[in-house]
PDB file of N, CA and C in Angstrom:
ATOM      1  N   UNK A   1     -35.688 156.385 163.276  1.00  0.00           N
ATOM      2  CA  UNK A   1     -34.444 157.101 163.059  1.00  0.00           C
ATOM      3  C   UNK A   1     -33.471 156.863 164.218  1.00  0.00           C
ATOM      4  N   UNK A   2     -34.008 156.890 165.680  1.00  0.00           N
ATOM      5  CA  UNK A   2     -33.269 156.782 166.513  1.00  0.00           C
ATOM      6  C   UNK A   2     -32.428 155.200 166.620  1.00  0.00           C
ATOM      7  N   UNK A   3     -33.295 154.168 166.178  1.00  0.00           N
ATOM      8  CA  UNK A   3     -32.888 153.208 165.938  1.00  0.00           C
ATOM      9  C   UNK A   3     -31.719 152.648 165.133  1.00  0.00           C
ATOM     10  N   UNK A   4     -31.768 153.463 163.570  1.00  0.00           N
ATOM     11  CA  UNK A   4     -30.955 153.318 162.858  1.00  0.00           C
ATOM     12  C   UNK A   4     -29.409 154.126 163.181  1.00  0.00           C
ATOM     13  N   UNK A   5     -29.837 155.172 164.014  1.00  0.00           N
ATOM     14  CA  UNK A   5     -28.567 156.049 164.506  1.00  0.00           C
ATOM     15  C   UNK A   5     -27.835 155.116 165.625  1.00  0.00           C
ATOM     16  N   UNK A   6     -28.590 154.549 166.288  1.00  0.00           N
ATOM     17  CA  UNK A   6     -27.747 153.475 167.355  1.00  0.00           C
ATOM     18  C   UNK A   6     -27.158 152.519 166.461  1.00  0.00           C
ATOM     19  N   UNK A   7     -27.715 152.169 165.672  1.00  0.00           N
ATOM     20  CA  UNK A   7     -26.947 150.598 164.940  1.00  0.00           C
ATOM     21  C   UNK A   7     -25.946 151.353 163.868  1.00  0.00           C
ATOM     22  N   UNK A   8     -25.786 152.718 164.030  1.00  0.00           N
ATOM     23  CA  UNK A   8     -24.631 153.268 163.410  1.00  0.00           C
ATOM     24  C   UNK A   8     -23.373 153.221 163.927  1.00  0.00           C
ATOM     25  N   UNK A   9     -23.918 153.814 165.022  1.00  0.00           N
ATOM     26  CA  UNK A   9     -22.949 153.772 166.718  1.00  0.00           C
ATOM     27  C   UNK A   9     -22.191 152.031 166.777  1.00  0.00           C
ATOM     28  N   UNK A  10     -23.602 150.983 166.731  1.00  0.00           N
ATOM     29  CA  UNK A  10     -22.585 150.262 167.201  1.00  0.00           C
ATOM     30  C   UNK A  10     -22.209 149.332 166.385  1.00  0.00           C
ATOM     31  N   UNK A  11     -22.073 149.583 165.176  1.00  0.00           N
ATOM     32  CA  UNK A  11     -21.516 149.004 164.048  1.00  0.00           C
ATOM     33  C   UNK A  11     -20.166 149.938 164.189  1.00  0.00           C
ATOM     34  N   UNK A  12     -19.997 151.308 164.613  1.00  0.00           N
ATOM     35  CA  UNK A  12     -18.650 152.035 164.364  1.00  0.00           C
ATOM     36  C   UNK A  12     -18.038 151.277 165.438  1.00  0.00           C
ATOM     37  N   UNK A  13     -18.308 150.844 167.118  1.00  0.00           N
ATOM     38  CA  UNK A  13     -17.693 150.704 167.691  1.00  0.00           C
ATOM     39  C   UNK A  13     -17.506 148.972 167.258  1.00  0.00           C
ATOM     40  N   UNK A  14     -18.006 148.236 166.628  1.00  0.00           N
ATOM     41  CA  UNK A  14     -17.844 146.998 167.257  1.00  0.00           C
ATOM     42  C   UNK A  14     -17.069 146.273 165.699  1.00  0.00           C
ATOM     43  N   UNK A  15     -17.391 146.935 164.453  1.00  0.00           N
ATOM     44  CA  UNK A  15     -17.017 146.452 163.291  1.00  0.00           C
ATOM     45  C   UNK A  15     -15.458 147.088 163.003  1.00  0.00           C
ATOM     46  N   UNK A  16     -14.286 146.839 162.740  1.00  0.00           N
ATOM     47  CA  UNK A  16     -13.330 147.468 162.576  1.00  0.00           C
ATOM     48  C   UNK A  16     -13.287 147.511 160.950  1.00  0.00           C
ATOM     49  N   UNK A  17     -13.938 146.603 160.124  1.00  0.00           N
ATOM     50  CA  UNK A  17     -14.083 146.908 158.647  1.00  0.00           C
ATOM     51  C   UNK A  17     -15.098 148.094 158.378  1.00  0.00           C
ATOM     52  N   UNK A  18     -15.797 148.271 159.106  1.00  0.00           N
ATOM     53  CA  UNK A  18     -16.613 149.300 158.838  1.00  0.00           C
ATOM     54  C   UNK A  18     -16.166 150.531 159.205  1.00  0.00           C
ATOM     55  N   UNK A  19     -14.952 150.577 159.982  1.00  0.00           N
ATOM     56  CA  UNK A  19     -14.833 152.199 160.185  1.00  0.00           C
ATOM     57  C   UNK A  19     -13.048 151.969 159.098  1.00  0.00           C
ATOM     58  N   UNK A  20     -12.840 150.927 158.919  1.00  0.00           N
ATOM     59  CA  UNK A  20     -11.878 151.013 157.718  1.00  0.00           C
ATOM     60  C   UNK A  20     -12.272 151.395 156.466  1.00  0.00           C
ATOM     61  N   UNK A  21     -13.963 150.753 156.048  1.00  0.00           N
ATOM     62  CA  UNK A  21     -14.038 151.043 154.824  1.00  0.00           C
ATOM     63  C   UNK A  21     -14.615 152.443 154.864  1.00  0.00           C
ATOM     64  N   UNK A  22     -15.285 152.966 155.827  1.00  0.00           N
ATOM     65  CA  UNK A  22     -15.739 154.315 155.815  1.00  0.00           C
ATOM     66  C   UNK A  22     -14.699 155.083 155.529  1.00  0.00           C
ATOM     67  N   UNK A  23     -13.102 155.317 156.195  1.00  0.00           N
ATOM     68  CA  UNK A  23     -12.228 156.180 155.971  1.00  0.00           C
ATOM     69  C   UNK A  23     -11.522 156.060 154.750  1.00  0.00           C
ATOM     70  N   UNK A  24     -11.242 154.545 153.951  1.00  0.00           N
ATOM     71  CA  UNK A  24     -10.977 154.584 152.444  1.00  0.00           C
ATOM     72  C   UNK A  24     -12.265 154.982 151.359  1.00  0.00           C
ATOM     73  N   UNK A  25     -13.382 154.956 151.943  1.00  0.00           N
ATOM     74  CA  UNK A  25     -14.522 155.724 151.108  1.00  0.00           C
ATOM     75  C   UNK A  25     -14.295 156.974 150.666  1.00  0.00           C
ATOM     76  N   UNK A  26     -14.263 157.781 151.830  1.00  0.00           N
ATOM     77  CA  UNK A  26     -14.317 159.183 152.058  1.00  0.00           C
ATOM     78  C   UNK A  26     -13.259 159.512 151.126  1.00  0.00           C
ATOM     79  N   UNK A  27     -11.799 159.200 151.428  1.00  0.00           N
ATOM     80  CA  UNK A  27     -10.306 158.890 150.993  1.00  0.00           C
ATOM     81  C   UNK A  27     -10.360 159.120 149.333  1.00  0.00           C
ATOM     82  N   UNK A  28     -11.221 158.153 148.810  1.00  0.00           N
ATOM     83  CA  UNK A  28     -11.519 158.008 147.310  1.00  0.00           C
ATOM     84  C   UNK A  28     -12.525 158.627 146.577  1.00  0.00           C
ATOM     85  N   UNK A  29     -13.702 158.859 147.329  1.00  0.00           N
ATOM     86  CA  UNK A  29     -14.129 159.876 146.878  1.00  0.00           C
ATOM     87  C   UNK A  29     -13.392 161.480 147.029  1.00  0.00           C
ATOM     88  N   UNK A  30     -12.683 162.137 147.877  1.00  0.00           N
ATOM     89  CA  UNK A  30     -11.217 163.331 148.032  1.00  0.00           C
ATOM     90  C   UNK A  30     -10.600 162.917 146.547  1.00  0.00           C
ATOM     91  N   UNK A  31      -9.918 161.690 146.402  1.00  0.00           N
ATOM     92  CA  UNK A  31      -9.318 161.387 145.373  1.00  0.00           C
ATOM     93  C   UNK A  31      -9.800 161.795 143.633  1.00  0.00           C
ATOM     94  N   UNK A  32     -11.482 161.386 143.558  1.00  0.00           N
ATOM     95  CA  UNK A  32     -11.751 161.501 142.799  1.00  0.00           C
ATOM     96  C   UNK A  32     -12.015 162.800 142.420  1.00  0.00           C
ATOM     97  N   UNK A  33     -12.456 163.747 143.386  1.00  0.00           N
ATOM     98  CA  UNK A  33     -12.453 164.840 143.530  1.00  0.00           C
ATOM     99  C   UNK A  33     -11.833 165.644 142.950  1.00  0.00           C
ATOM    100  N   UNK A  34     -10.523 165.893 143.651  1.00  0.00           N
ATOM    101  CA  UNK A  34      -9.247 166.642 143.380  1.00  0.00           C
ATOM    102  C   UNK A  34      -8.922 165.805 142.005  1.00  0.00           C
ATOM    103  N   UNK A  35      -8.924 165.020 141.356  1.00  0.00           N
ATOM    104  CA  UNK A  35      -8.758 164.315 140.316  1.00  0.00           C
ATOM    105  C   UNK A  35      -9.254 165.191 138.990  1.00  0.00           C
ATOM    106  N   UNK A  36     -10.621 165.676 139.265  1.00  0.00           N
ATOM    107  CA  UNK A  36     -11.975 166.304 138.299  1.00  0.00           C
ATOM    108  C   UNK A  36     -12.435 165.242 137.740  1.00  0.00           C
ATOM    109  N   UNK A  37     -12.865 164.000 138.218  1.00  0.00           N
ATOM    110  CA  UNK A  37     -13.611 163.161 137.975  1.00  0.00           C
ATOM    111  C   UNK A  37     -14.605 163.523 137.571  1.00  0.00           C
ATOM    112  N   UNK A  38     -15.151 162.823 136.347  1.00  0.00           N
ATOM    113  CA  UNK A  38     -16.895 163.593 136.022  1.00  0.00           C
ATOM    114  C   UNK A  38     -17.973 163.744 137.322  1.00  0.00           C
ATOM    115  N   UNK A  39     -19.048 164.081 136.981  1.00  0.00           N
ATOM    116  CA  UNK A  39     -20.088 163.761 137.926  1.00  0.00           C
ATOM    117  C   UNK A  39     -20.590 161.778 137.758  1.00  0.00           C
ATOM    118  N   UNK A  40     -20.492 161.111 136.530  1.00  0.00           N
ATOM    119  CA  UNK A  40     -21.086 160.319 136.824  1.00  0.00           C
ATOM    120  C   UNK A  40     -20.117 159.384 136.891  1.00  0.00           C
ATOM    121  N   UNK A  41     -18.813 159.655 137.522  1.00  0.00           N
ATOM    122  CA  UNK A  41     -17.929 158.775 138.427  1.00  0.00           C
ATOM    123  C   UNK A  41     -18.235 158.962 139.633  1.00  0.00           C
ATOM    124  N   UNK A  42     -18.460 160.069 140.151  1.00  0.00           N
ATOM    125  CA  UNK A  42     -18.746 160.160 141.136  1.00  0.00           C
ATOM    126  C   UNK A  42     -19.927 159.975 142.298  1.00  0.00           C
ATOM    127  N   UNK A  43     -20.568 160.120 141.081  1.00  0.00           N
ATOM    128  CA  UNK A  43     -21.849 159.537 141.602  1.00  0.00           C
ATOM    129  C   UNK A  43     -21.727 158.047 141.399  1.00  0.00           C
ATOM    130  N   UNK A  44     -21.739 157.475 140.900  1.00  0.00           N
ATOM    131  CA  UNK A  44     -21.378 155.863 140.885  1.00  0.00           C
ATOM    132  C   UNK A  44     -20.458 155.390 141.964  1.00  0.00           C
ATOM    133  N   UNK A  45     -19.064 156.199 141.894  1.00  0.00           N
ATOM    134  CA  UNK A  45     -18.303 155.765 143.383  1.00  0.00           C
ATOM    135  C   UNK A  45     -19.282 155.842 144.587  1.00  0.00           C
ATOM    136  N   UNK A  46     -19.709 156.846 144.667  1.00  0.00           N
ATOM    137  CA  UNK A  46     -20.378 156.981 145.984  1.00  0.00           C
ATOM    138  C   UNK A  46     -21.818 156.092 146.339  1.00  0.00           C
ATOM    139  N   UNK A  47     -22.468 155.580 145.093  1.00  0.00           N
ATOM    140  CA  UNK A  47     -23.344 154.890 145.747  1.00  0.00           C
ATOM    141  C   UNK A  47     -22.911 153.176 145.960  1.00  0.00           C
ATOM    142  N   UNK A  48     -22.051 153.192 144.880  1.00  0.00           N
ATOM    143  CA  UNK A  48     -21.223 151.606 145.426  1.00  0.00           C
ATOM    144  C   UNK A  48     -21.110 151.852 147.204  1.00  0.00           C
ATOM    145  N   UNK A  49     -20.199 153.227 147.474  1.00  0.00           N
ATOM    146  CA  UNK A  49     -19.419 152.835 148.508  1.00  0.00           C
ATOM    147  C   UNK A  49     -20.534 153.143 149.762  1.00  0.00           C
ATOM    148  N   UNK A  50     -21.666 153.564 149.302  1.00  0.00           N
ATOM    149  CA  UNK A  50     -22.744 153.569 150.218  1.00  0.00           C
ATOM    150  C   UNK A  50     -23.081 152.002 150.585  1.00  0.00           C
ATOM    151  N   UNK A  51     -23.435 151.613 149.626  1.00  0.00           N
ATOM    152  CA  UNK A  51     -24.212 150.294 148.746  1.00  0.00           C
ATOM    153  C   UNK A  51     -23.106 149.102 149.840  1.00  0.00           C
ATOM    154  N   UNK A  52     -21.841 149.570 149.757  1.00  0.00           N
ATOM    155  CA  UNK A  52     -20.472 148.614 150.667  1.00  0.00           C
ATOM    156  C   UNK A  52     -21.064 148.684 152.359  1.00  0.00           C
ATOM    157  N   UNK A  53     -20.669 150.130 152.333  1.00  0.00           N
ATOM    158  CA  UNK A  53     -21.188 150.697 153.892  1.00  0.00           C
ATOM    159  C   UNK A  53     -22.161 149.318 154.363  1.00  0.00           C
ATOM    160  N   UNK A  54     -23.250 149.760 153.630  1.00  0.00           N
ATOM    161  CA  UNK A  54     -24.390 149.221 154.129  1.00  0.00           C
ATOM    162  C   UNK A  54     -24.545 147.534 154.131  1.00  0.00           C
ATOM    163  N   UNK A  55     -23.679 146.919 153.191  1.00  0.00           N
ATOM    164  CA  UNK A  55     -23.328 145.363 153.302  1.00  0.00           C
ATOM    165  C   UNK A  55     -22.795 145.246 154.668  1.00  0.00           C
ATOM    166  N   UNK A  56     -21.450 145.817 154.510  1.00  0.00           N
ATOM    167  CA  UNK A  56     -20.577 146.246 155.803  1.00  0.00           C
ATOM    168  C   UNK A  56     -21.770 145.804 157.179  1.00  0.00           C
ATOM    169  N   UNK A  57     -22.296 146.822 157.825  1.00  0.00           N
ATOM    170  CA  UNK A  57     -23.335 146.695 158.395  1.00  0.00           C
ATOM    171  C   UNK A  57     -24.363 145.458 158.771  1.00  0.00           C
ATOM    172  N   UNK A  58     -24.855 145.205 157.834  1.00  0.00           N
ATOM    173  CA  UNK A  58     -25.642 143.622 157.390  1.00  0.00           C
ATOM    174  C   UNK A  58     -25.058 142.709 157.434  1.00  0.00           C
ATOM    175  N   UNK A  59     -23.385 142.717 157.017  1.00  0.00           N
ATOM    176  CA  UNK A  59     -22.742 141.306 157.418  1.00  0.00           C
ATOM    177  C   UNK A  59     -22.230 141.503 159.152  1.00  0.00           C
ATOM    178  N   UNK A  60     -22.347 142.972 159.277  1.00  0.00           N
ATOM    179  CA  UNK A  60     -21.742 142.858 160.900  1.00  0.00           C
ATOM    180  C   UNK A  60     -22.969 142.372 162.073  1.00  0.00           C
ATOM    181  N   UNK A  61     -24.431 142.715 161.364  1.00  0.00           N
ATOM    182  CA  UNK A  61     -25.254 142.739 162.543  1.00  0.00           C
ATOM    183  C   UNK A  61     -25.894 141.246 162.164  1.00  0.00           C
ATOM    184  N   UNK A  62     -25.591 140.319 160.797  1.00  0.00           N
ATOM    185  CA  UNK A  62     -25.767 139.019 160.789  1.00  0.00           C
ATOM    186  C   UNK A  62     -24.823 138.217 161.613  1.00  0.00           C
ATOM    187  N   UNK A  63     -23.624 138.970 161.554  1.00  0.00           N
ATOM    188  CA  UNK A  63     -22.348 137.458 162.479  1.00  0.00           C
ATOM    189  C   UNK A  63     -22.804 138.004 163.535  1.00  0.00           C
ATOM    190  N   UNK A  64     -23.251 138.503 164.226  1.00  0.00           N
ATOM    191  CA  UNK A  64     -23.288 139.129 165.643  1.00  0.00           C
ATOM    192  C   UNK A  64     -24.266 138.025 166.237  1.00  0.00           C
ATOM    193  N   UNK A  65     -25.596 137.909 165.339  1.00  0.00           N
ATOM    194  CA  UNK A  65     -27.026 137.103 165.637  1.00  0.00           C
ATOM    195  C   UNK A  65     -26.730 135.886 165.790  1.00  0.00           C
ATOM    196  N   UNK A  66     -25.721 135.593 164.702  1.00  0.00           N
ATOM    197  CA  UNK A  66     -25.378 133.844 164.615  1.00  0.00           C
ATOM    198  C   UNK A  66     -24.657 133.960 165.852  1.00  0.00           C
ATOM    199  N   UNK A  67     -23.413 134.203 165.801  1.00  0.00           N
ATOM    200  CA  UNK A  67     -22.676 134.377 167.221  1.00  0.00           C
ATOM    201  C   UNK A  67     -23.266 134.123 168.283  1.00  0.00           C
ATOM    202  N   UNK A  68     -24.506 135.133 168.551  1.00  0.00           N
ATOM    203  CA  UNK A  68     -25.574 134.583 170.049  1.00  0.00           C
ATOM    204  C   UNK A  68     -25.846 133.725 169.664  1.00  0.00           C
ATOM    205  N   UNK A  69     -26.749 133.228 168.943  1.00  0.00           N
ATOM    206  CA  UNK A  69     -27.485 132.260 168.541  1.00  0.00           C
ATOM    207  C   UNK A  69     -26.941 130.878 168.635  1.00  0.00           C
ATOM    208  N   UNK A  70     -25.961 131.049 168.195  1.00  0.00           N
ATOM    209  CA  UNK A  70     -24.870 129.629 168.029  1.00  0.00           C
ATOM    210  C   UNK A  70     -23.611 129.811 168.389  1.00  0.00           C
ATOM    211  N   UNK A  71     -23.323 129.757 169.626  1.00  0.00           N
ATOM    212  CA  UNK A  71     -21.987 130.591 169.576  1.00  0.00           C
ATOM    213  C   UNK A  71     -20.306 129.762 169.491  1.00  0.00           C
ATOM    214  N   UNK A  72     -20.955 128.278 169.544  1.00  0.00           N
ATOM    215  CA  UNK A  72     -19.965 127.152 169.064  1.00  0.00           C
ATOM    216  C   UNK A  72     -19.830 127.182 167.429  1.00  0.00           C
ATOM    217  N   UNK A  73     -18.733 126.833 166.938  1.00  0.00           N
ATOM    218  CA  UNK A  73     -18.689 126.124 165.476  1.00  0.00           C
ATOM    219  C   UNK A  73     -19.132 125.529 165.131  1.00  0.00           C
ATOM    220  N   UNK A  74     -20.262 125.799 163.619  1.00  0.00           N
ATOM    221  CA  UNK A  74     -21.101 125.083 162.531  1.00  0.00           C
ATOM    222  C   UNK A  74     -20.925 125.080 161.814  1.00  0.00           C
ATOM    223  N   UNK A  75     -20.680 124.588 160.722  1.00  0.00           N
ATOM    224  CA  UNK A  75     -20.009 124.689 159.269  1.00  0.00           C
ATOM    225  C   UNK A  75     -21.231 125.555 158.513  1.00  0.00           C
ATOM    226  N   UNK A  76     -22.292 125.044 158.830  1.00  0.00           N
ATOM    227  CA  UNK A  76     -23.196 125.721 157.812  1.00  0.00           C
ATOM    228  C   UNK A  76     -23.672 127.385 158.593  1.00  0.00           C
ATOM    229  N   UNK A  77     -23.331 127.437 159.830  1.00  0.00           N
ATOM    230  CA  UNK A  77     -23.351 129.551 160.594  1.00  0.00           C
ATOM    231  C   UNK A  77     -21.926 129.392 159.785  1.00  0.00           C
ATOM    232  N   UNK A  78     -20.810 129.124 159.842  1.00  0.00           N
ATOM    233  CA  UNK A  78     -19.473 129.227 159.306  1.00  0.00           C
ATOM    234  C   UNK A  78     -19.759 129.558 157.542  1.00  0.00           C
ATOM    235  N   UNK A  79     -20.700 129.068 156.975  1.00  0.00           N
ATOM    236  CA  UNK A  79     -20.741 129.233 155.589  1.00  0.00           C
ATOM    237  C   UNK A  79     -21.960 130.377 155.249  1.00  0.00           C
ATOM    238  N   UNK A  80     -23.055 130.893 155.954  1.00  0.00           N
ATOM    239  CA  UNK A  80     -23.925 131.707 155.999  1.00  0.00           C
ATOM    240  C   UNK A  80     -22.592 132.805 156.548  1.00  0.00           C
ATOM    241  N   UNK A  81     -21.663 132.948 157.152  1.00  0.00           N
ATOM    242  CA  UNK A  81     -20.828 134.233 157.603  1.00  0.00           C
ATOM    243  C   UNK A  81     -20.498 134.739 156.306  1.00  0.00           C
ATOM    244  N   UNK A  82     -19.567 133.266 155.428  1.00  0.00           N
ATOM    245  CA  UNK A  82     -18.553 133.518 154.885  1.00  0.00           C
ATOM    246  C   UNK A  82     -19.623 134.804 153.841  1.00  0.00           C
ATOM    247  N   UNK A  83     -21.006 133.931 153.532  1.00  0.00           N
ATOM    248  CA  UNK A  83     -21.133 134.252 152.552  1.00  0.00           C
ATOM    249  C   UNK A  83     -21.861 136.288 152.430  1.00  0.00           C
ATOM    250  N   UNK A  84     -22.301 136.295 153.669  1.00  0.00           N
ATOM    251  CA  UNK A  84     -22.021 137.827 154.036  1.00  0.00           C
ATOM    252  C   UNK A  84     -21.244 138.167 153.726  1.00  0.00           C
ATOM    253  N   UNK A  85     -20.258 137.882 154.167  1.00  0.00           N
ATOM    254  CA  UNK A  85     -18.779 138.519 154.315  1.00  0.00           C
ATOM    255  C   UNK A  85     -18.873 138.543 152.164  1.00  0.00           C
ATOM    256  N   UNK A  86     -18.870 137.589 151.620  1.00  0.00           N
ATOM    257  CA  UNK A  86     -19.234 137.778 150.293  1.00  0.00           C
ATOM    258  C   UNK A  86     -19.131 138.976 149.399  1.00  0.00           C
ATOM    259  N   UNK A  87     -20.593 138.965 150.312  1.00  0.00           N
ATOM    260  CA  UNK A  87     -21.235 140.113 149.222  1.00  0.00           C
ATOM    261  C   UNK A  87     -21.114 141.409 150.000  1.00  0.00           C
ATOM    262  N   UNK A  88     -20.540 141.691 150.854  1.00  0.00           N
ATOM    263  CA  UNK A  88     -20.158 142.778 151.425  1.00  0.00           C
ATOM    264  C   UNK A  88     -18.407 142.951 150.375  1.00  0.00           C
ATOM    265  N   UNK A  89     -17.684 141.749 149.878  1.00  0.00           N
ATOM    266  CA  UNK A  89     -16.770 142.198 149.338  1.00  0.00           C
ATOM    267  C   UNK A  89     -16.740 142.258 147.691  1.00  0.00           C
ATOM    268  N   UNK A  90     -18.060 141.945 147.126  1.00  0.00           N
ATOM    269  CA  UNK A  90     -18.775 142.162 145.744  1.00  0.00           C
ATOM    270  C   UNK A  90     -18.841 143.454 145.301  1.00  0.00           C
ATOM    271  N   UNK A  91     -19.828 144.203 146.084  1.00  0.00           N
ATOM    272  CA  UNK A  91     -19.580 145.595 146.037  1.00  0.00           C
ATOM    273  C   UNK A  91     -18.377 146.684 146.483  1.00  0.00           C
ATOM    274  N   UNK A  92     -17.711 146.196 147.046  1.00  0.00           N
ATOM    275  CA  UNK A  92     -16.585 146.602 147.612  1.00  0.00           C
ATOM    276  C   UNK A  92     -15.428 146.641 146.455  1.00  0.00           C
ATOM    277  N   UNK A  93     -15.484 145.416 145.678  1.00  0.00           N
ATOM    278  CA  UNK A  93     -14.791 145.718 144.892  1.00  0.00           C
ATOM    279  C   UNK A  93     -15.031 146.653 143.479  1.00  0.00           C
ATOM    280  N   UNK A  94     -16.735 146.457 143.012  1.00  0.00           N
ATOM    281  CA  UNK A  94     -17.262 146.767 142.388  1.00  0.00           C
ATOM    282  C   UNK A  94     -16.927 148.547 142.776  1.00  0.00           C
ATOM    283  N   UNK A  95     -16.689 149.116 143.862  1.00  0.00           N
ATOM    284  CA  UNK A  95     -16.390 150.416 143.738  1.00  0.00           C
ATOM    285  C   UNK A  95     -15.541 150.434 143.760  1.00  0.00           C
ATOM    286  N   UNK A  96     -14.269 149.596 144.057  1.00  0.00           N
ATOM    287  CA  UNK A  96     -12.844 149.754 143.511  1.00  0.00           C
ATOM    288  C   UNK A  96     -12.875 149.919 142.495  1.00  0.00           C
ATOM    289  N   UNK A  97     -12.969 149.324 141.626  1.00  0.00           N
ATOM    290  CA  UNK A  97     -13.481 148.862 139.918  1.00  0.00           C
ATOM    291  C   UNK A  97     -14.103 150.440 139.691  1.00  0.00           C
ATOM    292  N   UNK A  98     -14.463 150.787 139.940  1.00  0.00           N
ATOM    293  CA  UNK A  98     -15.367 152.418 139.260  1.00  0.00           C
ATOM    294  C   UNK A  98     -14.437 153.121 139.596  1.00  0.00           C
ATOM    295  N   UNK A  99     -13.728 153.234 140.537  1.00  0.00           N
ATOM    296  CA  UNK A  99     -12.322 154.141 141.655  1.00  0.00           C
ATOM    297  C   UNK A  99     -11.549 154.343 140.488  1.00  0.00           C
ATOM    298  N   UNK A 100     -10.939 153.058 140.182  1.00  0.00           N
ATOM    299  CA  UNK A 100     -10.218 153.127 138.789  1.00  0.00           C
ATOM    300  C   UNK A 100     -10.451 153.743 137.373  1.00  0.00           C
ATOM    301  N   UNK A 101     -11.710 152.988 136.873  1.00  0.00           N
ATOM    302  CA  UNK A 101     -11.880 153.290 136.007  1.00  0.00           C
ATOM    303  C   UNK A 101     -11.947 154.698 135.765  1.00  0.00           C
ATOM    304  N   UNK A 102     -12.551 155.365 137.062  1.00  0.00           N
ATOM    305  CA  UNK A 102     -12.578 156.893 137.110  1.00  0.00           C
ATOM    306  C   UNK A 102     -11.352 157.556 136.770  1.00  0.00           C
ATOM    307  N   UNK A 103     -10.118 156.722 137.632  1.00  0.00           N
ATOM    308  CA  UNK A 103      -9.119 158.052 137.449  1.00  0.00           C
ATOM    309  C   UNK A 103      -8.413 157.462 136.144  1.00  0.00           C
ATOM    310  N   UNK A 104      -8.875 156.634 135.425  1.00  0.00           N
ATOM    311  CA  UNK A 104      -8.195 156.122 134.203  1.00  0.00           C
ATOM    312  C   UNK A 104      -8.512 156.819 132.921  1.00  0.00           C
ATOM    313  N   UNK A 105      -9.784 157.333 133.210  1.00  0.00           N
ATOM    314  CA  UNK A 105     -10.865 157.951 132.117  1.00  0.00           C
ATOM    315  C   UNK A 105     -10.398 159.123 131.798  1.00  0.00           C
TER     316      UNK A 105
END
């Protein structure tokens, strides 16, 4: 636990997408809220934007490794980033996509 609470810490201090997407999380779930979004918008928003969080995270503490690891330009650390970066924006949108559909419904 103590472990995972530090790599909370320093994913807040060192990722600036991660404390962006945390405050449009929060933001949209308020939204959906005050909206009267069902429960199973809401529950769906929120585990996408968990589900983001936690990409968020995984793509921050993968570029970090490559970075030491290799800290010159490689096309193929350059294409293992991008592709973090990816799927951290898969789900990301995928709870945009529910955000909507919620307040459309």
């Amino acid at each position: 636990m103590r472990n995972g609470l530090s790599g909370l810490a320093e994913g807040w201090q060192r990722e600036r997408s991660l404390r962006t997407q945390l405050i449009l999380s929060v933001a949209g779930l308020a939204v959906l809220v005050v909206s009267a979004a069902g429960a199973h918008w809401l529950v769906a928003y929120f585990v996408l934007a968990v589900l983001g969080l936690a990409a968020e995270l995984l793509n921050g503490a993968l570029e970090a490794a490559l970075d030491r690891l290799h800290p010159s330009n490689d096309a193929d650390i350059g294409a293992a980033k991008d592709m973090s970066s990816a799927a951290a924006l898969v789900i990301n949108l995928a709870a945009a996509a529910v955000f909507v559909w919620a307040l459309l419904s």
